[in-house]
C-alpha atoms as a PDB file:
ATOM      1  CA  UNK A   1       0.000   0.000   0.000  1.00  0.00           C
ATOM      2  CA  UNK A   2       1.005   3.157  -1.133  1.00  0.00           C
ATOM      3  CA  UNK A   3       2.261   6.189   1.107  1.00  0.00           C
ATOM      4  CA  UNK A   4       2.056   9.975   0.604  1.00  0.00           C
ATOM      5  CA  UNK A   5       4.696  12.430   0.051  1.00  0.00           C
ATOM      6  CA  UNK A   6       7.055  13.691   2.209  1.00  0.00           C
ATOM      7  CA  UNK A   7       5.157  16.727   3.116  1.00  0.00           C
ATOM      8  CA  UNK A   8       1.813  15.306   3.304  1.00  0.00           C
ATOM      9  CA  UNK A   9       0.998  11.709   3.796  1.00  0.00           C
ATOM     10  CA  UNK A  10       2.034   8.217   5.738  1.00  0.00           C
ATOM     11  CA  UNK A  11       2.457   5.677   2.648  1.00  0.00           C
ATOM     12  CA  UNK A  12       4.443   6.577  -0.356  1.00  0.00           C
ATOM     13  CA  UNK A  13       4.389   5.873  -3.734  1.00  0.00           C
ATOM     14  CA  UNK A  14       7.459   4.827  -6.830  1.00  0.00           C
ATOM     15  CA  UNK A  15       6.206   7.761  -8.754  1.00  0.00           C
ATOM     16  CA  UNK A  16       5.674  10.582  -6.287  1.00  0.00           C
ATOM     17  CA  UNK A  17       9.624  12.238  -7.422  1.00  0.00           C
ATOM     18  CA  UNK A  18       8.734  10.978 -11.065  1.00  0.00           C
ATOM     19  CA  UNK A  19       5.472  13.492 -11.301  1.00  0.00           C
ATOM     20  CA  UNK A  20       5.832  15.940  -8.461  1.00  0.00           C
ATOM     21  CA  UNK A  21       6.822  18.897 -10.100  1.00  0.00           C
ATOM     22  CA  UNK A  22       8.798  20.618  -8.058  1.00  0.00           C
ATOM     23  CA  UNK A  23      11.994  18.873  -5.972  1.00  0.00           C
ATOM     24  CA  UNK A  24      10.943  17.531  -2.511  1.00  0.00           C
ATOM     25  CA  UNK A  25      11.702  19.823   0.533  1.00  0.00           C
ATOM     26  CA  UNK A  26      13.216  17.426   2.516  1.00  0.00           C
ATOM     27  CA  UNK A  27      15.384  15.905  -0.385  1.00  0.00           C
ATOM     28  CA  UNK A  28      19.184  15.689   1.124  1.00  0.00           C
ATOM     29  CA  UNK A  29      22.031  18.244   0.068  1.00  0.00           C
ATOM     30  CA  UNK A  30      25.175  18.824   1.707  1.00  0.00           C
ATOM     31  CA  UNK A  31      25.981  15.971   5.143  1.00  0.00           C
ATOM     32  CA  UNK A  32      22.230  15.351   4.494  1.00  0.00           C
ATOM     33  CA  UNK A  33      23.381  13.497   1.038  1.00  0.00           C
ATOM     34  CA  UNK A  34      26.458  12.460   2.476  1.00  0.00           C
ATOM     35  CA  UNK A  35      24.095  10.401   5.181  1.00  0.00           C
ATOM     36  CA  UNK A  36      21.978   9.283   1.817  1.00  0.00           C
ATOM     37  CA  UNK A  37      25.026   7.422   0.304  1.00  0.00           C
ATOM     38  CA  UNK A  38      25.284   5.412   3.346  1.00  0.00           C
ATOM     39  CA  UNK A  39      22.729   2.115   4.445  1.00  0.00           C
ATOM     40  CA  UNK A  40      21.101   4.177   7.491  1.00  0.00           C
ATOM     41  CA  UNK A  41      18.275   5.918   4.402  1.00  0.00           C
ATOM     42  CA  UNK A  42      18.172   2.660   2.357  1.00  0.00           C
ATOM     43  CA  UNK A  43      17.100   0.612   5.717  1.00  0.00           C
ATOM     44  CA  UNK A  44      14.736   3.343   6.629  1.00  0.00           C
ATOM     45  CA  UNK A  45      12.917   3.251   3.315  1.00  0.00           C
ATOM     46  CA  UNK A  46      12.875  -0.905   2.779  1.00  0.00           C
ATOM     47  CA  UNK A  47      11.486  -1.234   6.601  1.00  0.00           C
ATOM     48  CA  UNK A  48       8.658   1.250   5.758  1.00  0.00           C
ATOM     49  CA  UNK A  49       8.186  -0.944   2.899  1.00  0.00           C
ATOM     50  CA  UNK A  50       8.253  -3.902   5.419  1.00  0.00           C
ATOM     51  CA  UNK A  51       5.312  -1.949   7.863  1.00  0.00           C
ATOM     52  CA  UNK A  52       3.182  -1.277   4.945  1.00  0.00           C
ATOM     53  CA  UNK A  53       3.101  -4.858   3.653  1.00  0.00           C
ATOM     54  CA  UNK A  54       3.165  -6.521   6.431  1.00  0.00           C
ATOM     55  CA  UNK A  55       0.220  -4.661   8.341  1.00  0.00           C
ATOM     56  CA  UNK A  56      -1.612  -5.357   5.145  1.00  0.00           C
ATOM     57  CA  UNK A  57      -0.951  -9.025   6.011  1.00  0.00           C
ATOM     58  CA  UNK A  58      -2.115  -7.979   9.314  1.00  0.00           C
ATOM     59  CA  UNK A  59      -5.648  -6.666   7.997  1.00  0.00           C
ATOM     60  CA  UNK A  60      -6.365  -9.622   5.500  1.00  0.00           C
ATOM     61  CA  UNK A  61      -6.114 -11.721   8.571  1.00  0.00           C
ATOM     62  CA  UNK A  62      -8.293  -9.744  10.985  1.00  0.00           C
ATOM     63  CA  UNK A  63     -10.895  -9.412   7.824  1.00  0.00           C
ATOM     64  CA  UNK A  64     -13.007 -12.312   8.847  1.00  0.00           C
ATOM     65  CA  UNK A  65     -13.840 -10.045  12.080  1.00  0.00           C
ATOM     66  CA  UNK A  66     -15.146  -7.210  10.769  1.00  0.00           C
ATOM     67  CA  UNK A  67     -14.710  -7.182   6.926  1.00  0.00           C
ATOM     68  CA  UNK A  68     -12.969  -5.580   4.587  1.00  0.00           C
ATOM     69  CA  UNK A  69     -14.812  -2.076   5.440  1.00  0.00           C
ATOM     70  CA  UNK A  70     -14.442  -2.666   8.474  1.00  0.00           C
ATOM     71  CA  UNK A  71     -10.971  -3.084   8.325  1.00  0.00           C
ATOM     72  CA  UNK A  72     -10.353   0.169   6.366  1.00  0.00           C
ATOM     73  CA  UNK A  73     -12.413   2.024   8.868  1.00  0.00           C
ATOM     74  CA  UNK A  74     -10.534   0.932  11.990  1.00  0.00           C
ATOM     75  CA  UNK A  75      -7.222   1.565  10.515  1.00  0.00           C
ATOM     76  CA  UNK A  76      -8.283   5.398   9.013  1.00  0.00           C
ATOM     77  CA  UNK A  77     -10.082   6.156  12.671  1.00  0.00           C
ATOM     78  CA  UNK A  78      -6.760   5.050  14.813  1.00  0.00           C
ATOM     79  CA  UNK A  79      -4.519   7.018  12.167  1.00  0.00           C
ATOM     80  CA  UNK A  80      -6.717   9.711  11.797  1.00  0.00           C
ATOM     81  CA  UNK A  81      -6.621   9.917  15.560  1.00  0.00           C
ATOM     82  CA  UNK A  82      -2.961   9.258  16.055  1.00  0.00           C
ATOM     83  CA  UNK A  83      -1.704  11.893  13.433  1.00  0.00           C
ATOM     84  CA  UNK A  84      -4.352  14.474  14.981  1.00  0.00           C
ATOM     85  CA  UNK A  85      -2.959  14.256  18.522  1.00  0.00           C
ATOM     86  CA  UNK A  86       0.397  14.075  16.892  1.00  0.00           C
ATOM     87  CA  UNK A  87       0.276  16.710  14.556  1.00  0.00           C
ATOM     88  CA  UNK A  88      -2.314  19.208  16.274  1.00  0.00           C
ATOM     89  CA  UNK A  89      -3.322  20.921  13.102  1.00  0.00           C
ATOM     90  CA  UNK A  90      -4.510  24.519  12.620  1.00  0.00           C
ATOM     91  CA  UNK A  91      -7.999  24.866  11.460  1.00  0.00           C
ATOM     92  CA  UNK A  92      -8.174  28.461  10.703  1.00  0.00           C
ATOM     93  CA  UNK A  93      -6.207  30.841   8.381  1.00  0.00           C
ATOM     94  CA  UNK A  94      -6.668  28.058   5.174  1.00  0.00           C
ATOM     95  CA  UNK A  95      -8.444  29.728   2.116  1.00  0.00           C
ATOM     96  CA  UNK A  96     -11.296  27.615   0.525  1.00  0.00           C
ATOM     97  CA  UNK A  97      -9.310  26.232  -2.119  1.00  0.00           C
ATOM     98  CA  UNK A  98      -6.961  25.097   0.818  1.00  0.00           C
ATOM     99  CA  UNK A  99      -9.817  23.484   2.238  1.00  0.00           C
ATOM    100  CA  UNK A 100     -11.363  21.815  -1.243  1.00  0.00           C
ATOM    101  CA  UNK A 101      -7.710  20.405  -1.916  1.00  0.00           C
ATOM    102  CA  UNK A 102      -7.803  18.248   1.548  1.00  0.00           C
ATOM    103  CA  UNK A 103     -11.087  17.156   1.186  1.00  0.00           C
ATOM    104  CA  UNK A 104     -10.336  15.739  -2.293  1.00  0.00           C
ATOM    105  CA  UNK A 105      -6.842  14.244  -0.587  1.00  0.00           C
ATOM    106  CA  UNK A 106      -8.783  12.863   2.372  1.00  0.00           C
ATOM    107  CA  UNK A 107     -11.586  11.111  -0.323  1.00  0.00           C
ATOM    108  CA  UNK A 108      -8.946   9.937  -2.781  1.00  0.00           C
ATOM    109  CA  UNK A 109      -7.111   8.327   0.907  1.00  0.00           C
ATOM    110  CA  UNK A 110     -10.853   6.436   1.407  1.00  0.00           C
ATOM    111  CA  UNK A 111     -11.319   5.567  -2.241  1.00  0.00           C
ATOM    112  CA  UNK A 112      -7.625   4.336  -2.514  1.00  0.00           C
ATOM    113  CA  UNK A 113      -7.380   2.618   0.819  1.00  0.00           C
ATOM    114  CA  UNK A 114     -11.161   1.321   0.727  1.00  0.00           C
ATOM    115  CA  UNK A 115     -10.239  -0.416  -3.213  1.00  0.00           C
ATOM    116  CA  UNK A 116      -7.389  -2.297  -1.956  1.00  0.00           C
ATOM    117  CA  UNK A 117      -8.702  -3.817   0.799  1.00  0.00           C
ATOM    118  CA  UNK A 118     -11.130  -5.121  -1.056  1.00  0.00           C
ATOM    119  CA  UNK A 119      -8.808  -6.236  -3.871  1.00  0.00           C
ATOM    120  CA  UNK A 120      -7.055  -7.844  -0.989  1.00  0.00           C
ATOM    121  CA  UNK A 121      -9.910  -9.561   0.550  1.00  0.00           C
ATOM    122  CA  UNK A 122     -10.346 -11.187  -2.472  1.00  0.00           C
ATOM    123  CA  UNK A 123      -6.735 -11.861  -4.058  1.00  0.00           C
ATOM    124  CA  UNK A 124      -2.917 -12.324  -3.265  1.00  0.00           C
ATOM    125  CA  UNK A 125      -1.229  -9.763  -1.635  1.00  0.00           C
ATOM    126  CA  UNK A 126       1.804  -9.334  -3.953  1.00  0.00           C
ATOM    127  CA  UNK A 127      -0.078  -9.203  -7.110  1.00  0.00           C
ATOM    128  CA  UNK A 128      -2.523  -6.740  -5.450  1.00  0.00           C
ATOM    129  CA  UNK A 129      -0.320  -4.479  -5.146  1.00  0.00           C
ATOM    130  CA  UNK A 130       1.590  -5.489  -8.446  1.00  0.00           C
ATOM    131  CA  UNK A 131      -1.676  -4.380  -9.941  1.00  0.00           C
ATOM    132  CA  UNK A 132      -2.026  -1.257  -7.810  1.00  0.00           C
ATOM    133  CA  UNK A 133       1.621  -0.209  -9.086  1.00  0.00           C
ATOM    134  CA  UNK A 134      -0.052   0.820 -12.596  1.00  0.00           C
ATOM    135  CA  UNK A 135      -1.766   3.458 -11.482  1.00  0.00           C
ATOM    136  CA  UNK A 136       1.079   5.450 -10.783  1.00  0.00           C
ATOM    137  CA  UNK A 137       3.109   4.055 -13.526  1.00  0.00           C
ATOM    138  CA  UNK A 138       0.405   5.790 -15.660  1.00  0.00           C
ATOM    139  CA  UNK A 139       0.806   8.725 -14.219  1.00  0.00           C
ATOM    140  CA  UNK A 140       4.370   9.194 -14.481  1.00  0.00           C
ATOM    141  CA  UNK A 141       4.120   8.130 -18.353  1.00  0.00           C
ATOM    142  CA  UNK A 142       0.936  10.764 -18.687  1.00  0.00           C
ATOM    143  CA  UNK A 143       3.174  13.093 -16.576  1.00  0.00           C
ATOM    144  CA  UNK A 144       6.479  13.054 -18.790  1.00  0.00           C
ATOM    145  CA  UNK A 145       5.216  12.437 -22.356  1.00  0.00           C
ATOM    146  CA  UNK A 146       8.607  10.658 -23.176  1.00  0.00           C
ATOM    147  CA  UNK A 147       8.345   7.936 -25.489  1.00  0.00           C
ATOM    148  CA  UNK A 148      10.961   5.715 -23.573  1.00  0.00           C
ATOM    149  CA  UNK A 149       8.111   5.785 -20.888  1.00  0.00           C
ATOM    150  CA  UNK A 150       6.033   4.298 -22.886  1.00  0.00           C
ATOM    151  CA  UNK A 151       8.575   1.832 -23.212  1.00  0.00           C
ATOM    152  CA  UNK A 152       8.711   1.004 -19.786  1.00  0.00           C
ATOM    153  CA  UNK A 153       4.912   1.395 -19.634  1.00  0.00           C
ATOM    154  CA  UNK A 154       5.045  -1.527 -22.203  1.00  0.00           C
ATOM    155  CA  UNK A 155       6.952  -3.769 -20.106  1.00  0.00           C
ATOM    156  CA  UNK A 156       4.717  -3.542 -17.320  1.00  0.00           C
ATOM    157  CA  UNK A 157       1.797  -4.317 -19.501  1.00  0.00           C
ATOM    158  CA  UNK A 158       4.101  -7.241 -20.550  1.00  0.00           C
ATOM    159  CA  UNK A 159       4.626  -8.171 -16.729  1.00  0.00           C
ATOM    160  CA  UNK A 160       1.023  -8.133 -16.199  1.00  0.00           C
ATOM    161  CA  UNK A 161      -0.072 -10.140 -19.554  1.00  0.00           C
ATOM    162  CA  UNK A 162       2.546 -12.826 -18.617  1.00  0.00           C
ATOM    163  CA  UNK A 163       0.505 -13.110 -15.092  1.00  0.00           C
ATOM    164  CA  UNK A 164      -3.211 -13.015 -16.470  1.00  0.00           C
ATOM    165  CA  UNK A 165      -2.125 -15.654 -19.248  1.00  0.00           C
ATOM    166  CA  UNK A 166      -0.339 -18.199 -16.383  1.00  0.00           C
ATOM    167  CA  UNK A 167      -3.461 -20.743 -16.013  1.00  0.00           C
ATOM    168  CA  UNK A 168      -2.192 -22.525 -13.449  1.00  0.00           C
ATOM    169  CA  UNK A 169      -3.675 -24.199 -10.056  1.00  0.00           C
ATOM    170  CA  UNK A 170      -1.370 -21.476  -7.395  1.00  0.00           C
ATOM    171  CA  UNK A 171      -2.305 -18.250  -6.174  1.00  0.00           C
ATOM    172  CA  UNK A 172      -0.779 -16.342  -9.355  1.00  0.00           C
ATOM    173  CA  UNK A 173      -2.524 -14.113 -11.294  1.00  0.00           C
ATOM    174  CA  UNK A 174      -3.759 -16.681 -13.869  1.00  0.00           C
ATOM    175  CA  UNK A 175      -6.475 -17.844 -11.244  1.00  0.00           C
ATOM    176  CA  UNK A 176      -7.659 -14.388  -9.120  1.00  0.00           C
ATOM    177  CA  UNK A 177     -10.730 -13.559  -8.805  1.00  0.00           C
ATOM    178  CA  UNK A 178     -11.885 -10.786 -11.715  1.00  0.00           C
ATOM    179  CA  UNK A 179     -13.303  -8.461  -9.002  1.00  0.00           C
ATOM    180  CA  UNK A 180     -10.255  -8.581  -6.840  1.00  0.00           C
ATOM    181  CA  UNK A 181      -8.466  -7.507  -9.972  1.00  0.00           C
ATOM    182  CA  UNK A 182     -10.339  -4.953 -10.740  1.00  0.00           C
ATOM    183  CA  UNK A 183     -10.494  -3.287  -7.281  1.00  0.00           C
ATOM    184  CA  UNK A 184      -6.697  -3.366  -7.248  1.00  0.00           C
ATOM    185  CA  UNK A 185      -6.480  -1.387 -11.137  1.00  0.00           C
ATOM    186  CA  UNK A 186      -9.103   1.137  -9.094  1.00  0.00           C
ATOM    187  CA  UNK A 187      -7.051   1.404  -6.271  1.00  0.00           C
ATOM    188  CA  UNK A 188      -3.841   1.939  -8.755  1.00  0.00           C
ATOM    189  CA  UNK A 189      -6.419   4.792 -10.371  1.00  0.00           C
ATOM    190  CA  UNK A 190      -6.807   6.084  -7.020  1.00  0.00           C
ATOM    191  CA  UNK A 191      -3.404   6.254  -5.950  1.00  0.00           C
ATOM    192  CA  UNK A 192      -2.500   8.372  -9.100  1.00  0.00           C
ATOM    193  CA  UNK A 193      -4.836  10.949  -8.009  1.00  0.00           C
ATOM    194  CA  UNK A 194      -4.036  10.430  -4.173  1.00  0.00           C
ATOM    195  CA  UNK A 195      -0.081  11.352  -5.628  1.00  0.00           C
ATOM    196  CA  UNK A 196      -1.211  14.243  -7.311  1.00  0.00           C
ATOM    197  CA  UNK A 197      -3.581  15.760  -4.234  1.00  0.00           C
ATOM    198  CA  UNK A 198      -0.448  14.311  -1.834  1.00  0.00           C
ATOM    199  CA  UNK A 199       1.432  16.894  -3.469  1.00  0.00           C
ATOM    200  CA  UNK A 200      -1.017  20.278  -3.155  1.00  0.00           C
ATOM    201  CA  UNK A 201      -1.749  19.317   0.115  1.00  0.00           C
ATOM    202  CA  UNK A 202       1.803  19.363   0.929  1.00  0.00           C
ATOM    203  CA  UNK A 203       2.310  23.078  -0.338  1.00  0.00           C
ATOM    204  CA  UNK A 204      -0.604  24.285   1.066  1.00  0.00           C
ATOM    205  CA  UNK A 205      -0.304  22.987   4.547  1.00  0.00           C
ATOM    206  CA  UNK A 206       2.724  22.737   6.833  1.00  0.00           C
ATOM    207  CA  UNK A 207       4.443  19.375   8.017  1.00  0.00           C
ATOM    208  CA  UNK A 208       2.158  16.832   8.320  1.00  0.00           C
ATOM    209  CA  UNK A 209      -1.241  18.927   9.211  1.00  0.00           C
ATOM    210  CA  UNK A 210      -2.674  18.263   5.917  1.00  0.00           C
ATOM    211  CA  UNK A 211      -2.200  14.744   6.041  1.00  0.00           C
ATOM    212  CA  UNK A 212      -3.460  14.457   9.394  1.00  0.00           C
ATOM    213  CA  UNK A 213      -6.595  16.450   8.664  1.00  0.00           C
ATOM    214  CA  UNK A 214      -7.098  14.510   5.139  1.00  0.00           C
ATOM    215  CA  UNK A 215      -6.791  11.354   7.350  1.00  0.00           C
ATOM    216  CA  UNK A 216      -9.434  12.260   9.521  1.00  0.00           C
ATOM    217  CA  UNK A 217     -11.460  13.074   6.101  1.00  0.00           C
ATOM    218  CA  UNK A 218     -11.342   9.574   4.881  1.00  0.00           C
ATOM    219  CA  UNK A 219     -11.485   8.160   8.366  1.00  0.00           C
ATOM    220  CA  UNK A 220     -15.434  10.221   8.554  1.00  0.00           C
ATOM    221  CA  UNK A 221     -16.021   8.869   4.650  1.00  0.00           C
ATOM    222  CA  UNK A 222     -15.128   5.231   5.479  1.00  0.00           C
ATOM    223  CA  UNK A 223     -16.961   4.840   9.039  1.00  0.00           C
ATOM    224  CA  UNK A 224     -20.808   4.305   7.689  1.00  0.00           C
ATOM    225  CA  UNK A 225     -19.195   1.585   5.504  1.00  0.00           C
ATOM    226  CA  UNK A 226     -17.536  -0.396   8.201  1.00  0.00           C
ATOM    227  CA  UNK A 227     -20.484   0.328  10.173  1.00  0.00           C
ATOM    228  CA  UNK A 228     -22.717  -0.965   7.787  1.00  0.00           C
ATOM    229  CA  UNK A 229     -20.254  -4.676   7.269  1.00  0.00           C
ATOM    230  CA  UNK A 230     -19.097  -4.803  10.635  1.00  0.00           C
ATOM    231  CA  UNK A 231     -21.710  -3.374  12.877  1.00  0.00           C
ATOM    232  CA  UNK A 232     -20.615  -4.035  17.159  1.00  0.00           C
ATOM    233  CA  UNK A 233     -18.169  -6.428  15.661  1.00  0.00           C
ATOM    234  CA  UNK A 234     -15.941  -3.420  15.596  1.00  0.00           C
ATOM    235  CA  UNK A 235     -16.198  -2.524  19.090  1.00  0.00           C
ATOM    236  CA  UNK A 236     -14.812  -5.566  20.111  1.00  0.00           C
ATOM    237  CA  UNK A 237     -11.365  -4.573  22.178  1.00  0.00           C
ATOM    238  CA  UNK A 238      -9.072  -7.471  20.737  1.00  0.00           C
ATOM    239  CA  UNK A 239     -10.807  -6.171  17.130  1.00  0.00           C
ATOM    240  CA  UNK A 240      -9.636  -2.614  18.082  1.00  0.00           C
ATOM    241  CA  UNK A 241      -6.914  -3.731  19.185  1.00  0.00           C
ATOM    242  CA  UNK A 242      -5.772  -5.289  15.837  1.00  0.00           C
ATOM    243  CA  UNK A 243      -7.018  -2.604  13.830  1.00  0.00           C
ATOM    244  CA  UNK A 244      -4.591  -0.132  16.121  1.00  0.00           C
ATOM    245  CA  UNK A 245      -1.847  -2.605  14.989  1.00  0.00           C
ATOM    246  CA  UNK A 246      -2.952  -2.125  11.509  1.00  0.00           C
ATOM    247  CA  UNK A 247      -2.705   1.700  11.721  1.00  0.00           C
ATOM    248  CA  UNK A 248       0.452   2.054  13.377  1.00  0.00           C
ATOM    249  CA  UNK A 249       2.101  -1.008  10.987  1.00  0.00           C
ATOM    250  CA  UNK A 250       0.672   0.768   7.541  1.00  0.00           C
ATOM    251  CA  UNK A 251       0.293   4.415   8.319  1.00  0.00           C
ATOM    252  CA  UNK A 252       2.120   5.879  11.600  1.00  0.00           C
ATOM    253  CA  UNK A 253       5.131   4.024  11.148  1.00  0.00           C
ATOM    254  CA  UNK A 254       5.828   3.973   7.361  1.00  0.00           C
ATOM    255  CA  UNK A 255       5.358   7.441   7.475  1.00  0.00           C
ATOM    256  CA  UNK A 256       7.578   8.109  10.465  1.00  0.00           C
ATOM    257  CA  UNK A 257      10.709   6.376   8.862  1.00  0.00           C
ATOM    258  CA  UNK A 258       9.757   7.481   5.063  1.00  0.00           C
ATOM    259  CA  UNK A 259      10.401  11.206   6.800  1.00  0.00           C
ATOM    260  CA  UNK A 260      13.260  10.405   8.198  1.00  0.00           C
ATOM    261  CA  UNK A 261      14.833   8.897   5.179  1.00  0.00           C
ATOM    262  CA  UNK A 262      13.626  11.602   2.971  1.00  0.00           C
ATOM    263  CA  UNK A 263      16.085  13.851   5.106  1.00  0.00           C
ATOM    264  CA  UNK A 264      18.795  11.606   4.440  1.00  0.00           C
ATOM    265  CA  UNK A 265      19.033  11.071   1.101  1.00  0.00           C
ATOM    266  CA  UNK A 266      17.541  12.240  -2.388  1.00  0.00           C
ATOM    267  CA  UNK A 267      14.124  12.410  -3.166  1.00  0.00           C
ATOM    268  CA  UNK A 268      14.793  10.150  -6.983  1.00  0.00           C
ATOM    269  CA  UNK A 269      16.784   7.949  -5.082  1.00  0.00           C
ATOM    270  CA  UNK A 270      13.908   7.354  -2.663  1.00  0.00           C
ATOM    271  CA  UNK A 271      11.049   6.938  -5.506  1.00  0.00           C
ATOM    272  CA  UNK A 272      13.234   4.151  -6.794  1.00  0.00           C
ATOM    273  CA  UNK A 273      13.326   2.266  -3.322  1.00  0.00           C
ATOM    274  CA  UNK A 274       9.456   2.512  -2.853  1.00  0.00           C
ATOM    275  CA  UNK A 275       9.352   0.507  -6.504  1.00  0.00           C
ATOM    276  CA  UNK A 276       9.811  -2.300  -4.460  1.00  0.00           C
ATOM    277  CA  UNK A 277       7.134  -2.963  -2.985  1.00  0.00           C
ATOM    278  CA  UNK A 278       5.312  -5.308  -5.176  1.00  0.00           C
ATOM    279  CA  UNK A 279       8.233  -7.461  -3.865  1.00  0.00           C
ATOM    280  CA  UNK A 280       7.700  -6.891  -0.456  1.00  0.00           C
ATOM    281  CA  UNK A 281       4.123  -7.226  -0.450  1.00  0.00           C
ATOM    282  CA  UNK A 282       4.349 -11.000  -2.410  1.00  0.00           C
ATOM    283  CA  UNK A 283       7.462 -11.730   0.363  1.00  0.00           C
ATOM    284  CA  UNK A 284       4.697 -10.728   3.170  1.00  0.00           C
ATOM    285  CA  UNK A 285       1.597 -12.902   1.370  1.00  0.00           C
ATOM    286  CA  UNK A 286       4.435 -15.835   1.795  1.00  0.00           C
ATOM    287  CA  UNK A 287       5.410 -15.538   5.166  1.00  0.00           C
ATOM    288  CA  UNK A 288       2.215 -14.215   6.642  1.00  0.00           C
ATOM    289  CA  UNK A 289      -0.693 -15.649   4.791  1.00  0.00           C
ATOM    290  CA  UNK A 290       0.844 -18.508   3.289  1.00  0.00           C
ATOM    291  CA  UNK A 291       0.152 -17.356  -0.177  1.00  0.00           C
ATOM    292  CA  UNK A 292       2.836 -18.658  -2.331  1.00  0.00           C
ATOM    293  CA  UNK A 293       3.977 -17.803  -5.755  1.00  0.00           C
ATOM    294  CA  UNK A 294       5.639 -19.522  -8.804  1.00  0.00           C
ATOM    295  CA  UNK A 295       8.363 -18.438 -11.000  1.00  0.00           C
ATOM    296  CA  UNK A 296       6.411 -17.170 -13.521  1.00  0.00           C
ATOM    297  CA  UNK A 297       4.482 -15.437 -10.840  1.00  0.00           C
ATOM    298  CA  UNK A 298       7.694 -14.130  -9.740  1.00  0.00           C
ATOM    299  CA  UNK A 299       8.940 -12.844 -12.928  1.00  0.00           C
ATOM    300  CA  UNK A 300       6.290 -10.598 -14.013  1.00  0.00           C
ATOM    301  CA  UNK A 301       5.958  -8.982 -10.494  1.00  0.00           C
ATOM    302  CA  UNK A 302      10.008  -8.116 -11.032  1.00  0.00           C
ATOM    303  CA  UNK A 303       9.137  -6.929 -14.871  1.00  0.00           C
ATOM    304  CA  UNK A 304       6.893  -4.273 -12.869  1.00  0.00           C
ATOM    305  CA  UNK A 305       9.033  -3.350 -10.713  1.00  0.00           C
ATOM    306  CA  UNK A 306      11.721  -2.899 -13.347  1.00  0.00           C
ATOM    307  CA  UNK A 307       9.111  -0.793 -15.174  1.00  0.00           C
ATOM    308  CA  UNK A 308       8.645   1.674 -12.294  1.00  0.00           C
ATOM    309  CA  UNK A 309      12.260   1.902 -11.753  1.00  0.00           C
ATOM    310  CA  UNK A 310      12.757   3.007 -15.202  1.00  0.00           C
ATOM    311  CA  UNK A 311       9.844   5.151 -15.672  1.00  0.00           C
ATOM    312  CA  UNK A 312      11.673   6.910 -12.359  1.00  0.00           C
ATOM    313  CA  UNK A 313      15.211   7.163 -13.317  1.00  0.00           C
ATOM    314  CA  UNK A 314      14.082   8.156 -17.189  1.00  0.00           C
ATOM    315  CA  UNK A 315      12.000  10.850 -15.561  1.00  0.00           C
ATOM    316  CA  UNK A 316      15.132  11.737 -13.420  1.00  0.00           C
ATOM    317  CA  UNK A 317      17.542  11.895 -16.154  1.00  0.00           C
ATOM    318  CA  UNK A 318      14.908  14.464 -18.032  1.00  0.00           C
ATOM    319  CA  UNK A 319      15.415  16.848 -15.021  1.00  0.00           C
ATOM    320  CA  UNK A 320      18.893  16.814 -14.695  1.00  0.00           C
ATOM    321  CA  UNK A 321      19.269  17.591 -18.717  1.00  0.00           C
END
């Protein structure tokens, strides 16, 4: 699951240094990039990586509690809640269009975070997020209008028509469900504009008080839907108390470290990292759920991730020319 930018959200994505358009405040320069060349940054960014993934595990297996909604609503309320005692926010002095550009950040947080759980509910983690990868693959290649973009747009599309055509009896892609599919591709659709309102929201408001009142935006959006699947089931305290876990493990955490990396090292160099996480998330389906993965399986989720790297560094090069 994805994570915002540095200014302005807990889960970030491969493409949010590819399309931002202007160079991330908290991108290292002098000792800061110094620090970046070293493994202190790197670990940073591949254990948020780890959090995300993992407390995704986490939520597939406290789903048959209180449901997929239900799921997404306890881990938006305990972030929302976290990050707003955290972060104390200002509620006065924004402008309207302040206001408008967290609300559409706090429903493209629900409609992103609400998508994948269900994609998850239904499919394997890895190529849930494989599939979720797209959507801000797409976005970088609408973003640069490069052909060698395309290119690497291409070989994702490859990646993901070597999965769909693999017909075999495992968890890979040739047997998921159509409908966990397609959540996942909305969630990817999502994410894209979740990147580009990560972004606004990060100019407009200071640290982290956008994300922490677009959090609380998609926490209000998502509760009548976990109401509605999970009714009391979600008031029960070892439910809560999993869903907390959840938060912390996907949101609160990620977010934490992905800060403190992005002080450490470059902003590109970080985008690249996050590319990842298809890899992660399959490595956390295995351990976690048990949801294993062939070779074939394992070679279109690296084509993706090969993709996204490129798309990054292409976009990277284009700067620096």
């Amino acid at each position: 699951m994805p994570a915002p930018s540095s200014s302005s959200s807990p889960t970030t994505s491969s493409a949010v240094a590819a399309t931002a358009p202007d160079p991330s405040p908290t991108q290292g320069s002098g000792s800061g990039s110094r620090l970046g060349s070293g493994l202190g940054p790197v670990a940073l960014v591949i254990s948020a990586g780890i959090s995300v993934q993992f407390g995704a595990a986490l939520a597939v297996m406290i789903m048959p509690r209180a449901g997929a909604a239900g799921v997404v609503t306890l881990r938006l309320a305990a972030a929302a809640i976290v990050l707003l005692i955290l972060c104390r926010p200002k509620v006065r002095g924004h402008s309207r269009s302040d206001w408008g550009t967290v609300l559409a950040f706090g429903v493209a947080m629900a409609g992103m975070n609400g998508l994948f759980y269900q994609s998850i509910d239904r499919i394997p983690l890895g190529p849930a997020v494989t599939l979720e990868v797209l959507g801000p693959l797409a976005l970088s290649v609408i973003v640069s209008r490069r052909l060698v973009n395309v290119l690497w747009a291409g070989l994702a599309l490859g990646g993901v028509v070597l999965l769909s055509g693999h017909g075999g009896g495992g968890l890979g892609f040739g047997s998921l469900d159509p409908l966990g599919a397609a959540f996942a591709l909305g969630a990817g659709a999502m994410w894209a504009v979740y990147i580009v309102f990560s972004a606004r929201t990060g100019r407009r408001f200071p640290q982290a008080d956008g994300l922490a009142l677009a959090m609380a935006v998609a926490a209000v959006i998502s509760l009548p839907l976990g109401v509605a699947e999970a009714g009391s089931d979600l008031l029960v305290p070892s439910t809560l108390a999993l869903g907390l876990g959840v938060a912390v493990l996907s949101s609160v955490l990620p977010y934490t470290l992905e800060l403190l990396a992005l002080r450490r090292m470059p902003a590109p160099t970080f985008a690249i990292l996050m590319s990842l996480e298809p890899a992660i998330a399959a490595t956390a389906g295995f351990l976690v759920l048990n949801q294993a993965m062939s070779a074939v399986d394992a070679l279109a989720i690296a084509l993706v991730i090969a993709a996204s790297m490129g798309a990054v560094r292409s976009q990277i090069r284009k700067k620096a020319a």
